[in-house]
C-alpha atoms as a PDB file:
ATOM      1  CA  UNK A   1      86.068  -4.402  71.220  1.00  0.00           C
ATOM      2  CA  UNK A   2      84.614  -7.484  72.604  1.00  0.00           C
ATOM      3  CA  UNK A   3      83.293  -9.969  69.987  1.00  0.00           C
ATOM      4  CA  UNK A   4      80.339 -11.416  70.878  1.00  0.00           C
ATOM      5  CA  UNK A   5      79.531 -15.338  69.036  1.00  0.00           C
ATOM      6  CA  UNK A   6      76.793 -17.618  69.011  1.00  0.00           C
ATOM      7  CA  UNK A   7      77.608 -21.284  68.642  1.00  0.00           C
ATOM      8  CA  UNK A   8      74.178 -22.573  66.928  1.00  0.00           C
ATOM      9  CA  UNK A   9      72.879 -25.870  65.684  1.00  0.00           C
ATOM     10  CA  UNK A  10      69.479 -26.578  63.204  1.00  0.00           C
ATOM     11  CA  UNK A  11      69.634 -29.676  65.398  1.00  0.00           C
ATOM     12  CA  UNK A  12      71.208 -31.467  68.655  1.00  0.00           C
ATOM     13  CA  UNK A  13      73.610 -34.213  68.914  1.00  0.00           C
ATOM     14  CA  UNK A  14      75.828 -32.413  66.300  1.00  0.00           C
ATOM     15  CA  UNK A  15      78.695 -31.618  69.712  1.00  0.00           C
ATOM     16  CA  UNK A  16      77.860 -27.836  69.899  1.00  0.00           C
ATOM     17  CA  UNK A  17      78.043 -27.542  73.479  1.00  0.00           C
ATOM     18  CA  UNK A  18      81.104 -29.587  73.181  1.00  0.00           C
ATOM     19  CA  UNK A  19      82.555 -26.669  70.885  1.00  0.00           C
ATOM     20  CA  UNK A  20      81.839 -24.084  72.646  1.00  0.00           C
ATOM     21  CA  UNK A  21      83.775 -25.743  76.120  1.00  0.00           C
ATOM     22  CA  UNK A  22      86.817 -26.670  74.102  1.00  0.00           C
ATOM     23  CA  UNK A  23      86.677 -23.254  71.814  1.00  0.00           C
ATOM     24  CA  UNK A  24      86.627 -21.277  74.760  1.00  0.00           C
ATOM     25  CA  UNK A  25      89.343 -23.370  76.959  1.00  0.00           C
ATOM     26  CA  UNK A  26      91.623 -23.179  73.836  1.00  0.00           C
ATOM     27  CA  UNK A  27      91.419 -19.350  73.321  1.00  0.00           C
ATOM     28  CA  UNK A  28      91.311 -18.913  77.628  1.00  0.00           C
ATOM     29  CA  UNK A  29      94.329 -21.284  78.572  1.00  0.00           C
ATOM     30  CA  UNK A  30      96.429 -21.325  75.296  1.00  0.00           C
ATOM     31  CA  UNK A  31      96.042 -17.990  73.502  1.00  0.00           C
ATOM     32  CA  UNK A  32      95.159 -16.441  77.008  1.00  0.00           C
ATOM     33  CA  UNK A  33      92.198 -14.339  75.548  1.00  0.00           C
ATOM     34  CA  UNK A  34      89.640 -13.205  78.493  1.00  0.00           C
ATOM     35  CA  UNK A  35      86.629 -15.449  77.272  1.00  0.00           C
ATOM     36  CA  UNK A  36      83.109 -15.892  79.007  1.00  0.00           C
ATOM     37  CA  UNK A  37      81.036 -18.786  77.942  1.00  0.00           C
ATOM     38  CA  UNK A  38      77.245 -18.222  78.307  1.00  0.00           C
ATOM     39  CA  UNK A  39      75.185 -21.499  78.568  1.00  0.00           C
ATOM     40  CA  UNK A  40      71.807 -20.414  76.683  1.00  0.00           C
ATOM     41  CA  UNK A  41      70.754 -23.477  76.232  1.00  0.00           C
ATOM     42  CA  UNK A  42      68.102 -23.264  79.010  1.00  0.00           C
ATOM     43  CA  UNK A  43      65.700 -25.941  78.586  1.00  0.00           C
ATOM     44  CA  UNK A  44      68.523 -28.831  78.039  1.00  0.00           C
ATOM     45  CA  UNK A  45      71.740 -27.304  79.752  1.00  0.00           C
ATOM     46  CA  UNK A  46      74.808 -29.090  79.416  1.00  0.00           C
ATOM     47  CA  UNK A  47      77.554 -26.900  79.448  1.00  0.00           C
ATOM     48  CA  UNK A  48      78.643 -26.808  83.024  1.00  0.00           C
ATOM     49  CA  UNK A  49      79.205 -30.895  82.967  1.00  0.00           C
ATOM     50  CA  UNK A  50      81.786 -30.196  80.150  1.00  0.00           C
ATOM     51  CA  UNK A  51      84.142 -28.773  83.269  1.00  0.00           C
ATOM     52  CA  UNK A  52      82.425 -30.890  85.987  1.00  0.00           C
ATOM     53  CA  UNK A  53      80.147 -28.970  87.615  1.00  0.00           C
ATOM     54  CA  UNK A  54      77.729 -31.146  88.899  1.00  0.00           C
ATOM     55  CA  UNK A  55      76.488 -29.498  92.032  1.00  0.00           C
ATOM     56  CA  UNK A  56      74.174 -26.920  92.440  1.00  0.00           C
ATOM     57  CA  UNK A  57      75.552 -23.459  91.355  1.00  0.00           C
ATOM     58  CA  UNK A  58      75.145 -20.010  93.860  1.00  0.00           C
ATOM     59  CA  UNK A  59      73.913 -18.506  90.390  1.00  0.00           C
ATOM     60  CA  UNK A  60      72.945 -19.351  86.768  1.00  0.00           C
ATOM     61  CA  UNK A  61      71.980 -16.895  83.777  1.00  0.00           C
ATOM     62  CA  UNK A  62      68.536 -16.954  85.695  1.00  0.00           C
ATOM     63  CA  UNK A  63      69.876 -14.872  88.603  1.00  0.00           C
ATOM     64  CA  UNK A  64      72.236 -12.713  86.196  1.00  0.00           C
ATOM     65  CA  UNK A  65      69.614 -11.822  83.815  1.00  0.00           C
ATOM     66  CA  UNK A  66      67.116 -10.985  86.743  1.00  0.00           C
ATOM     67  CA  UNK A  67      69.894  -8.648  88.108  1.00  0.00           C
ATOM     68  CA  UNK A  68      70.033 -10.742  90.989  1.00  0.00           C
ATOM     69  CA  UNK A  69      73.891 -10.721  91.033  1.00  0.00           C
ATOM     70  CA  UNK A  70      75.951  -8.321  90.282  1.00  0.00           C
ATOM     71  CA  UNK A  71      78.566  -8.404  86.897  1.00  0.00           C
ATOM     72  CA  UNK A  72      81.242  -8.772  89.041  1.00  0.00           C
ATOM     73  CA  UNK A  73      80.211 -12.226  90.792  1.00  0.00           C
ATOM     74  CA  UNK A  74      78.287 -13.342  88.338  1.00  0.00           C
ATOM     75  CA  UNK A  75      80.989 -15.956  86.490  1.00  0.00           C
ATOM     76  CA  UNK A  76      82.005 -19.742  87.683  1.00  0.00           C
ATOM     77  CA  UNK A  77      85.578 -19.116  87.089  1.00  0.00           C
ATOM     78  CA  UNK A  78      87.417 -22.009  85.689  1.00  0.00           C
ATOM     79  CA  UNK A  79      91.424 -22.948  86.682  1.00  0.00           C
ATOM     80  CA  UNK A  80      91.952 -22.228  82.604  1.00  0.00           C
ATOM     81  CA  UNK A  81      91.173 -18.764  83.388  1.00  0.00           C
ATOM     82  CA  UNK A  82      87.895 -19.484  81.694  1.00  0.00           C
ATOM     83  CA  UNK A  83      84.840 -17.474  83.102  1.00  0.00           C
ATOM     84  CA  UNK A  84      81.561 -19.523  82.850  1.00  0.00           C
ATOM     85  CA  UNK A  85      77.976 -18.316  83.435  1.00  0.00           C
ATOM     86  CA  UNK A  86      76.026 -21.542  83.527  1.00  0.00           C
ATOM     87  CA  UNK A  87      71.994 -22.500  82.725  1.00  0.00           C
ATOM     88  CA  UNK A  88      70.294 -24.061  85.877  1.00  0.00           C
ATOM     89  CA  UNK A  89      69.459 -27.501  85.931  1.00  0.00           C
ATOM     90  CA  UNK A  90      66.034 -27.037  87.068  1.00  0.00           C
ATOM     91  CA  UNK A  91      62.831 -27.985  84.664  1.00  0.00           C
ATOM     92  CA  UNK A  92      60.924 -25.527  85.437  1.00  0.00           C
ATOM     93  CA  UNK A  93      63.248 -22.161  85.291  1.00  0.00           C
ATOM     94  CA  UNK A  94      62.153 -19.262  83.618  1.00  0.00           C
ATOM     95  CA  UNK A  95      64.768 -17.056  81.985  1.00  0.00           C
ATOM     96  CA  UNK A  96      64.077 -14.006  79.671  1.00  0.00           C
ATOM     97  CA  UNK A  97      66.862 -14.221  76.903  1.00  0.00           C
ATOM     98  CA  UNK A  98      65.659 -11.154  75.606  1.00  0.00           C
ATOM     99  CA  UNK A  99      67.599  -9.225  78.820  1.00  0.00           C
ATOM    100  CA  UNK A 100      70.724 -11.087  77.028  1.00  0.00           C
ATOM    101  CA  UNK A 101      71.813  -8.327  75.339  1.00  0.00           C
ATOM    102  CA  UNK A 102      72.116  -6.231  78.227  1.00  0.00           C
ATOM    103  CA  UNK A 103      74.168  -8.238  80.025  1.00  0.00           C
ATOM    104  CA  UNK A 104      76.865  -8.517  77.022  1.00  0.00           C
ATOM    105  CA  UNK A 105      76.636  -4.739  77.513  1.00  0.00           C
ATOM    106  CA  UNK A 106      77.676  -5.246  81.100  1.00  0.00           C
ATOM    107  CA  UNK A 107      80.620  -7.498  79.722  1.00  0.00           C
ATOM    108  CA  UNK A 108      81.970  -5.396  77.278  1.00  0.00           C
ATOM    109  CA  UNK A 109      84.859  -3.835  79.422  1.00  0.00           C
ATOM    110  CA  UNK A 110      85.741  -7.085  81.192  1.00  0.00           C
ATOM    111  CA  UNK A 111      86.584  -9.472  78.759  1.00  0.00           C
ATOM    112  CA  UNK A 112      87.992 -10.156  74.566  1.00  0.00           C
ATOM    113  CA  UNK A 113      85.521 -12.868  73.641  1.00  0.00           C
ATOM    114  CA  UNK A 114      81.818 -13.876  74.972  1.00  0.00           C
ATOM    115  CA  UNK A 115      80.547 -17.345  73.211  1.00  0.00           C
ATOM    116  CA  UNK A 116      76.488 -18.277  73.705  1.00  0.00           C
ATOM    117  CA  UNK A 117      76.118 -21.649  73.628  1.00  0.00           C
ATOM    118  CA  UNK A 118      72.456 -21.460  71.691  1.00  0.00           C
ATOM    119  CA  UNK A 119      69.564 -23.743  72.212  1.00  0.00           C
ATOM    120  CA  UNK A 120      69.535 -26.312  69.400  1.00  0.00           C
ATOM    121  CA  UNK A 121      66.622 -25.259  66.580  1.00  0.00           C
ATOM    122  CA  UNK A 122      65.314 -22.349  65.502  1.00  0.00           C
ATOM    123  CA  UNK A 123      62.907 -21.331  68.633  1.00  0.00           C
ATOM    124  CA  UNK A 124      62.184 -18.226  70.052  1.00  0.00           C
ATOM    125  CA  UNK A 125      65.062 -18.706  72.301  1.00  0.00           C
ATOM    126  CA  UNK A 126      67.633 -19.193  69.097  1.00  0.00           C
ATOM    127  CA  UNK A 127      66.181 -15.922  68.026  1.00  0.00           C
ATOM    128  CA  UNK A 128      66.343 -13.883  71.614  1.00  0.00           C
ATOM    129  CA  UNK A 129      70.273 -14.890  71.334  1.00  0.00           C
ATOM    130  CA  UNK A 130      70.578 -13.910  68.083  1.00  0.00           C
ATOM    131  CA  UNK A 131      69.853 -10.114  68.786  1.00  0.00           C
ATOM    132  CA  UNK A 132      72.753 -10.107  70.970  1.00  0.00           C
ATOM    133  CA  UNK A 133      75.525 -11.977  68.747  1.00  0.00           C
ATOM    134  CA  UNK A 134      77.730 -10.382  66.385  1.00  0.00           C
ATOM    135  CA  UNK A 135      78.925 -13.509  64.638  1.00  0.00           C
ATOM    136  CA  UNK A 136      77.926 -17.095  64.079  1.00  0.00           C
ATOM    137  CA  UNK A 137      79.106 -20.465  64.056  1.00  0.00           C
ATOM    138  CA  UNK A 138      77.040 -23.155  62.713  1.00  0.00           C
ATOM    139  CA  UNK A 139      77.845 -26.571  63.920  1.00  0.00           C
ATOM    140  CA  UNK A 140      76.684 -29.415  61.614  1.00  0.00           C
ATOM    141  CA  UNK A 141      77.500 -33.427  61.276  1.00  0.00           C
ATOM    142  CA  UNK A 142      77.970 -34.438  58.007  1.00  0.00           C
ATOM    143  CA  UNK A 143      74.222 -35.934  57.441  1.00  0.00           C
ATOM    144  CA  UNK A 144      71.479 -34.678  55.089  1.00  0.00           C
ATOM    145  CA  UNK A 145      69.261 -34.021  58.225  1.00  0.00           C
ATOM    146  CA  UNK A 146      71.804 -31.901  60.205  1.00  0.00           C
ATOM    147  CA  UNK A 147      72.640 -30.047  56.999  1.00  0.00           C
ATOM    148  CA  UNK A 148      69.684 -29.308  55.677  1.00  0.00           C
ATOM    149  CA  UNK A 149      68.874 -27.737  59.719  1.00  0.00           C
ATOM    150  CA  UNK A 150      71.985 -26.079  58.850  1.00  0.00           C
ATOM    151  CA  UNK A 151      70.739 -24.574  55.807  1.00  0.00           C
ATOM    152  CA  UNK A 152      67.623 -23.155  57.339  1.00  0.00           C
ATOM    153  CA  UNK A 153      69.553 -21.764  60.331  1.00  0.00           C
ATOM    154  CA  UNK A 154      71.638 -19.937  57.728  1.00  0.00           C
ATOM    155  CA  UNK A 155      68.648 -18.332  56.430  1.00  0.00           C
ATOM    156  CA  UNK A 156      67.334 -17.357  59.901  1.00  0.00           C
ATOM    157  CA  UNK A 157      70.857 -15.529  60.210  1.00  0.00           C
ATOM    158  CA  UNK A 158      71.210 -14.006  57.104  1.00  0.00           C
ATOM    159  CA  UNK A 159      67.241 -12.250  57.341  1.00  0.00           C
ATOM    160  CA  UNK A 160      68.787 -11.056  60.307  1.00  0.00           C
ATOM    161  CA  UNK A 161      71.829  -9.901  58.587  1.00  0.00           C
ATOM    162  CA  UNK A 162      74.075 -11.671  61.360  1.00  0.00           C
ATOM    163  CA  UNK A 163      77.915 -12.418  59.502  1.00  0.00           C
ATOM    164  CA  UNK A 164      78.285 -16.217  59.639  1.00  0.00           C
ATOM    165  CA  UNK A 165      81.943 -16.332  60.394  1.00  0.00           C
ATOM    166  CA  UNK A 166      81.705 -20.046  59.068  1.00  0.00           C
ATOM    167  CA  UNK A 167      80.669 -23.752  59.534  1.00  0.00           C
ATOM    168  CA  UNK A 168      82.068 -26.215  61.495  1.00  0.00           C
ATOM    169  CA  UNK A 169      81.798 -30.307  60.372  1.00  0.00           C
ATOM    170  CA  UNK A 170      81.964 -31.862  63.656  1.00  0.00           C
ATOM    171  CA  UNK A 171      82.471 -35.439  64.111  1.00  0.00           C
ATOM    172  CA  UNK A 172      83.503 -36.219  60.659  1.00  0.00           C
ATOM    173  CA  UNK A 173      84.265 -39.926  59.541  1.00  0.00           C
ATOM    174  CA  UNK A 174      85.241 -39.713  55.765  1.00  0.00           C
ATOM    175  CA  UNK A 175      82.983 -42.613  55.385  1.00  0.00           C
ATOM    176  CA  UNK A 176      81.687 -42.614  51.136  1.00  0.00           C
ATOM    177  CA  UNK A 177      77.989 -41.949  52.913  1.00  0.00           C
ATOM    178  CA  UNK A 178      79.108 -38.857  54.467  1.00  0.00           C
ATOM    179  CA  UNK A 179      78.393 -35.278  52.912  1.00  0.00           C
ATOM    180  CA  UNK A 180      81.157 -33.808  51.591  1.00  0.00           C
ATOM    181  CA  UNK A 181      82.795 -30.368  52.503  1.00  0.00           C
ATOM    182  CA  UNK A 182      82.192 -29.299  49.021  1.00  0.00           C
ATOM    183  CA  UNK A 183      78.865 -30.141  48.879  1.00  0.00           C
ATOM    184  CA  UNK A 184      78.180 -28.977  52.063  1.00  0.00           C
ATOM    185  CA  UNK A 185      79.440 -25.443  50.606  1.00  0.00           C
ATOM    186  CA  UNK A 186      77.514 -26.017  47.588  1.00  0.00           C
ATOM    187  CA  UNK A 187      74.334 -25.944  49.358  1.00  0.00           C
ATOM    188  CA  UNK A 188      74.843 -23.967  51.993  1.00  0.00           C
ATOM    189  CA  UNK A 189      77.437 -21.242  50.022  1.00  0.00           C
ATOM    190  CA  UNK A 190      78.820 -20.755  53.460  1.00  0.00           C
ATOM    191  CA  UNK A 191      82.831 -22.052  53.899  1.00  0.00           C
ATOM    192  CA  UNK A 192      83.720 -24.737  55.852  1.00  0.00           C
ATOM    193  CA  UNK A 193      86.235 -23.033  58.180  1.00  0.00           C
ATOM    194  CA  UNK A 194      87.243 -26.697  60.187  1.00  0.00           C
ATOM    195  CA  UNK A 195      86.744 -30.519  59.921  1.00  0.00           C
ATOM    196  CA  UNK A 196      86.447 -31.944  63.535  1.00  0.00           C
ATOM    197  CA  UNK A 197      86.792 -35.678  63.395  1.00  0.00           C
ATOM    198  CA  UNK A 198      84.842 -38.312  65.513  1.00  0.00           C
ATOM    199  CA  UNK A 199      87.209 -39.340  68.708  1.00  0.00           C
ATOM    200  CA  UNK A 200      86.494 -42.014  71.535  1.00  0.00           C
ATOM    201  CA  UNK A 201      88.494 -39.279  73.563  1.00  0.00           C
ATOM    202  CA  UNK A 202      85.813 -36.879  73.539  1.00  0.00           C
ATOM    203  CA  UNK A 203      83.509 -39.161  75.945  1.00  0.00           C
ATOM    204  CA  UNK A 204      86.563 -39.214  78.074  1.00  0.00           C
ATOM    205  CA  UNK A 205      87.293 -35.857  78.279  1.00  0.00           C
ATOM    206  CA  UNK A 206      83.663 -35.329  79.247  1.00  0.00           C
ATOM    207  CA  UNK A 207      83.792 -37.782  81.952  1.00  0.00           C
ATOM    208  CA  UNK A 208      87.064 -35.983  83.601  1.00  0.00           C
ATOM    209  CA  UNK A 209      84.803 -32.978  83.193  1.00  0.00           C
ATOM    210  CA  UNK A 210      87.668 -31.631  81.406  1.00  0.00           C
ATOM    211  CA  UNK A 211      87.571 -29.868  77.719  1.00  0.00           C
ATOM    212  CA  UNK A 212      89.725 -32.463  75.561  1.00  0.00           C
ATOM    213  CA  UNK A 213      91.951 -29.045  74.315  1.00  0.00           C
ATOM    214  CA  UNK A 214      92.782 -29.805  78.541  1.00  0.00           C
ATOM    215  CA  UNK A 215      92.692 -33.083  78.963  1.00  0.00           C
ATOM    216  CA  UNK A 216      94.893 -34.474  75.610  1.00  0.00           C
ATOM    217  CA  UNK A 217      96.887 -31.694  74.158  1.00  0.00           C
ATOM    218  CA  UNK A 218      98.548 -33.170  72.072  1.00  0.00           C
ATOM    219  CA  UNK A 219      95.680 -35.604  70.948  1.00  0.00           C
ATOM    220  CA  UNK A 220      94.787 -35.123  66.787  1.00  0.00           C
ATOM    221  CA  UNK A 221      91.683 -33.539  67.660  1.00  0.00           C
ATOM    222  CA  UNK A 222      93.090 -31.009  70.053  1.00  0.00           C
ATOM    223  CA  UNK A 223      95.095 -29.963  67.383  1.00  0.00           C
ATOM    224  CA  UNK A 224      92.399 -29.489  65.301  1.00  0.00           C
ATOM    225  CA  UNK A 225      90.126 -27.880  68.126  1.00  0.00           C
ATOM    226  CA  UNK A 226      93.150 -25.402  68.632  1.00  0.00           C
ATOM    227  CA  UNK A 227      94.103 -24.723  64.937  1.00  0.00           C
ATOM    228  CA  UNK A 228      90.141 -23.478  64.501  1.00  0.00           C
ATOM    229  CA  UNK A 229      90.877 -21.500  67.754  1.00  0.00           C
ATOM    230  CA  UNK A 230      93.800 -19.721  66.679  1.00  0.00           C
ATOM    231  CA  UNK A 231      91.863 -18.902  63.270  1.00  0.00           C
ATOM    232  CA  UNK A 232      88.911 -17.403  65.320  1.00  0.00           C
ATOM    233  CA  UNK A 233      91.227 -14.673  66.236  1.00  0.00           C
ATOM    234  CA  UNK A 234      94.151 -14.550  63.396  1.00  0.00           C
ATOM    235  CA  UNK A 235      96.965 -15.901  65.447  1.00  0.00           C
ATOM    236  CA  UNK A 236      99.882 -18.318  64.145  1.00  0.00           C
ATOM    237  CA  UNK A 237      99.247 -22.219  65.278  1.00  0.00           C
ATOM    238  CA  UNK A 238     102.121 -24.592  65.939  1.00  0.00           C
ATOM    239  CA  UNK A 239     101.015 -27.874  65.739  1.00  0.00           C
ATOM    240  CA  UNK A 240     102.651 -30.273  68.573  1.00  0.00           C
ATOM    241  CA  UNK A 241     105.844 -32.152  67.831  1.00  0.00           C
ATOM    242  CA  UNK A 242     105.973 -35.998  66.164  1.00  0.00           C
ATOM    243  CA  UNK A 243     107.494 -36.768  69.461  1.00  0.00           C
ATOM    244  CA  UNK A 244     105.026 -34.731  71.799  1.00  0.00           C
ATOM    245  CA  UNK A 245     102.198 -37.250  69.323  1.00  0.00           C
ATOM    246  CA  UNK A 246     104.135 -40.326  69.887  1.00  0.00           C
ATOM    247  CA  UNK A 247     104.231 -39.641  73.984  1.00  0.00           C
ATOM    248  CA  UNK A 248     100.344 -38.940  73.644  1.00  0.00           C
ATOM    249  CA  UNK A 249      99.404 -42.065  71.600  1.00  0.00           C
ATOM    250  CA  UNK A 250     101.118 -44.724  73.420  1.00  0.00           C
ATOM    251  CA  UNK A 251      99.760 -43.540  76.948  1.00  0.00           C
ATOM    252  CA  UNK A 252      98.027 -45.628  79.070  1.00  0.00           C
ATOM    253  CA  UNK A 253      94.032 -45.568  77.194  1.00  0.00           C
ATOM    254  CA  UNK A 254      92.038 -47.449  80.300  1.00  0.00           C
ATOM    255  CA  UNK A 255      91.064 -45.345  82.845  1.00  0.00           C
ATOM    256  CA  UNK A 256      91.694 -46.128  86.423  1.00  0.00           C
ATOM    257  CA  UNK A 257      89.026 -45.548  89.185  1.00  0.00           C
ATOM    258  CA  UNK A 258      91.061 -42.426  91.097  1.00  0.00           C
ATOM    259  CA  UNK A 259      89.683 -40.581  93.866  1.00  0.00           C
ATOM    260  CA  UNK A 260      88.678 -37.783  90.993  1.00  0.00           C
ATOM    261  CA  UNK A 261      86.148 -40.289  89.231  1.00  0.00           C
ATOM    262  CA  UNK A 262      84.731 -41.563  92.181  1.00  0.00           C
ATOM    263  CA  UNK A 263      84.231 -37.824  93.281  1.00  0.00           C
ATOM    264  CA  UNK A 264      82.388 -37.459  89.692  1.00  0.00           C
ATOM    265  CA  UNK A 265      80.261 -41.016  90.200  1.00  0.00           C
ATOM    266  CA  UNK A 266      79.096 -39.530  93.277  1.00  0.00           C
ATOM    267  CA  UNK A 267      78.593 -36.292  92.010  1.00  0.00           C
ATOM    268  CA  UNK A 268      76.257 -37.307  89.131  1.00  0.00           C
ATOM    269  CA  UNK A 269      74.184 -39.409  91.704  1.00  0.00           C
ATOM    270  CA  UNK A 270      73.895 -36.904  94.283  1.00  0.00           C
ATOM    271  CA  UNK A 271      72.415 -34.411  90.855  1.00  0.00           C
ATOM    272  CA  UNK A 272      69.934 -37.719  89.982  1.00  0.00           C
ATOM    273  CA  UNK A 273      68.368 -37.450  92.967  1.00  0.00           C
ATOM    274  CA  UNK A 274      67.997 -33.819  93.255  1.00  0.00           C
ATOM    275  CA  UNK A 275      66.321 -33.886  89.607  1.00  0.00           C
ATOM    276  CA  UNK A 276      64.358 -36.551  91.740  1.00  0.00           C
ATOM    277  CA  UNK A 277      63.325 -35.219  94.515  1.00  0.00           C
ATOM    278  CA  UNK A 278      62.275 -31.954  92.879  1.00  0.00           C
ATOM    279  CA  UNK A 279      60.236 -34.101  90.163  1.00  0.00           C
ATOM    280  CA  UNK A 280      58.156 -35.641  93.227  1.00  0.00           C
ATOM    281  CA  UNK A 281      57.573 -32.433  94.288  1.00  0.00           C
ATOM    282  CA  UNK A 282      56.079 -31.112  91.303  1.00  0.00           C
ATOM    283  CA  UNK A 283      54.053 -34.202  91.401  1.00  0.00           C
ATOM    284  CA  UNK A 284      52.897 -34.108  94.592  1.00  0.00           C
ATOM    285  CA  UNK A 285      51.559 -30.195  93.925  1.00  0.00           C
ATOM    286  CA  UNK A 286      49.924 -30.868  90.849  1.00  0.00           C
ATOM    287  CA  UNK A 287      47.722 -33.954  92.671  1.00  0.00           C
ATOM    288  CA  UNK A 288      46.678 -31.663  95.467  1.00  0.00           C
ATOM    289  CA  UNK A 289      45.715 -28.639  92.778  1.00  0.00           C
ATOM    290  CA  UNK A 290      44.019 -31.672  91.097  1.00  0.00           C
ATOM    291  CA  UNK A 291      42.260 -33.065  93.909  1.00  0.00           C
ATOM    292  CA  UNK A 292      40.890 -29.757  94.924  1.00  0.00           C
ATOM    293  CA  UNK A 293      38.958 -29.267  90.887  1.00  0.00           C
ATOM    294  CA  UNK A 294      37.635 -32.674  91.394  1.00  0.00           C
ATOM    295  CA  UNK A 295      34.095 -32.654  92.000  1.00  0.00           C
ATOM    296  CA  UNK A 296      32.220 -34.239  94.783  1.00  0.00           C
ATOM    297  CA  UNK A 297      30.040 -37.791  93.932  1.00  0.00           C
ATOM    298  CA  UNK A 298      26.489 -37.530  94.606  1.00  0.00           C
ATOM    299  CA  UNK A 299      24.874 -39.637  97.531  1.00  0.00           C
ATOM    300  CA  UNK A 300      22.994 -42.934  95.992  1.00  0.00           C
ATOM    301  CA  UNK A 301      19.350 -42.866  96.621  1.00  0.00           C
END
């Protein structure tokens, strides 16, 4: 059977999205599982420039849930192997989550793992995903504010008697003002299934457009990006080498400006001035709607 998860935050900035690309590159390209990422996150969608894809898409979730495209075409298939259905970029798309669950449906037959990449919060939209998802992740920093959003997205889950396969403490620093795993257990009496720590190489696997389980294998936090991996689906992990480590730490750390970062640069400008363009646009239709309910000033006497 295809297992269905929802990767959800009480609150952004906690590296959700950035879960959910190296999660599902991990279990695509390493354990070779047939995985489908599902950006839900439609009003702030980020998922896509994870694996650098910056243009405009032929299709998005909007044209999938619509029924616009058929199952069959309706993935941006990464070299991993990974299948992607992104979240337009557009500010004013208007998507009906609550046709999600059909569409997992569709998937059933044509793949081991789907992963939602939920809206941060506990809106309408967290809860339209939520009737779809089998299991949950819950993605927290270790913060009072982001675990006490944790907490109440717990709650949400549990009313809806969703199993929370665990939490995830993302960009961990063992600093003494930190909240502990234990505590975080303590008050949430959910486990702590994985303790991602905070790494400059994240940013830099993000700027490749490249998942960092990619990018750095053998990097500490790919280890620990893959170990949670192989847990998600009860499989052995075999941590890389002392030697394969030693190779990956003295590497050269500054990046050079290749041909593939330039493509990027130009890339993320050519997507500023779409965002642009169709913001002027908007503007430009709301004056004349405006202009037309103003009234007319009366002659002077």
């Amino acid at each position: 059977m295809t297992r269905v998860i929802g990767v959800l935050s009480g609150k952004g900035g906690v590296g959700k999205t950035t879960m959910v690309a190296n999660l599902g590159a991990a279990l695509s390209y390493i354990f070779k599982k047939k995985v489908v990422l599902i950006d839900c996150n439609v009003t702030a969608s980020h998922l896509r420039l994870h694996f650098g894809l910056y243009d405009k898409m032929a299709f998005t979730i909007e044209e999938v849930s619509e029924g616009a495209v058929p199952n069959n075409h309706s993935f941006h298939i990464h070299p991993s192997g990974l299948k992607i259905i992104p979240a337009p970029l557009a500010l004013d798309s208007k998507i009906d989550l609550k046709k999600i669950g059909e569409l997992v449906k569709n998937l059933a037959n044509s793949c081991d793992i789907v992963i939602f990449d939920c809206t941060p919060g506990l809106g309408r939209e967290v809860i339209s995903v939520c009737n779809a998802i089998d299991e949950a992740l819950i993605v927290t920093t270790p913060d009072i504010p982001s675990v006490t959003d944790a907490l109440r997205t717990i709650n949400i889950l549990e009313k809806l008697e969703i199993k929370i396969t665990g939490i995830i403490l993302n960009r961990f620093k063992g600093k003494n003002y930190d909240v502990t795993v234990d505590e975080i257990e303590s008050i949430c009496n959910v486990p702590v299934i994985s303790v991602i720590p905070e790494d400059s190489k994240i940013p830099e696997s993000i700027l490749r457009g490249m998942p960092i389980t990619l990018y750095d294998k053998n990097s500490k936090i790919s280890s620990k990006l893959e170990k949670l991996a192989a847990y998600l689906i009860g499989e052995e992990f075999s941590a890389p080498s002392l030697r394969d480590r030693i190779k990956s730490f003295f590497r050269p750390k500054k990046l050079e400006k290749t041909k593939e970062l330039a493509d990027i640069e130009k890339l993320k400008t050519e997507l500023r001035e779409r965002l642009k363009q169709d913001l002027e646009e908007k503007l430009i239709e709301l004056r004349k709607k405006l202009s037309k309910t103003k009234t007319v000033p009366r002659e002077k006497i």
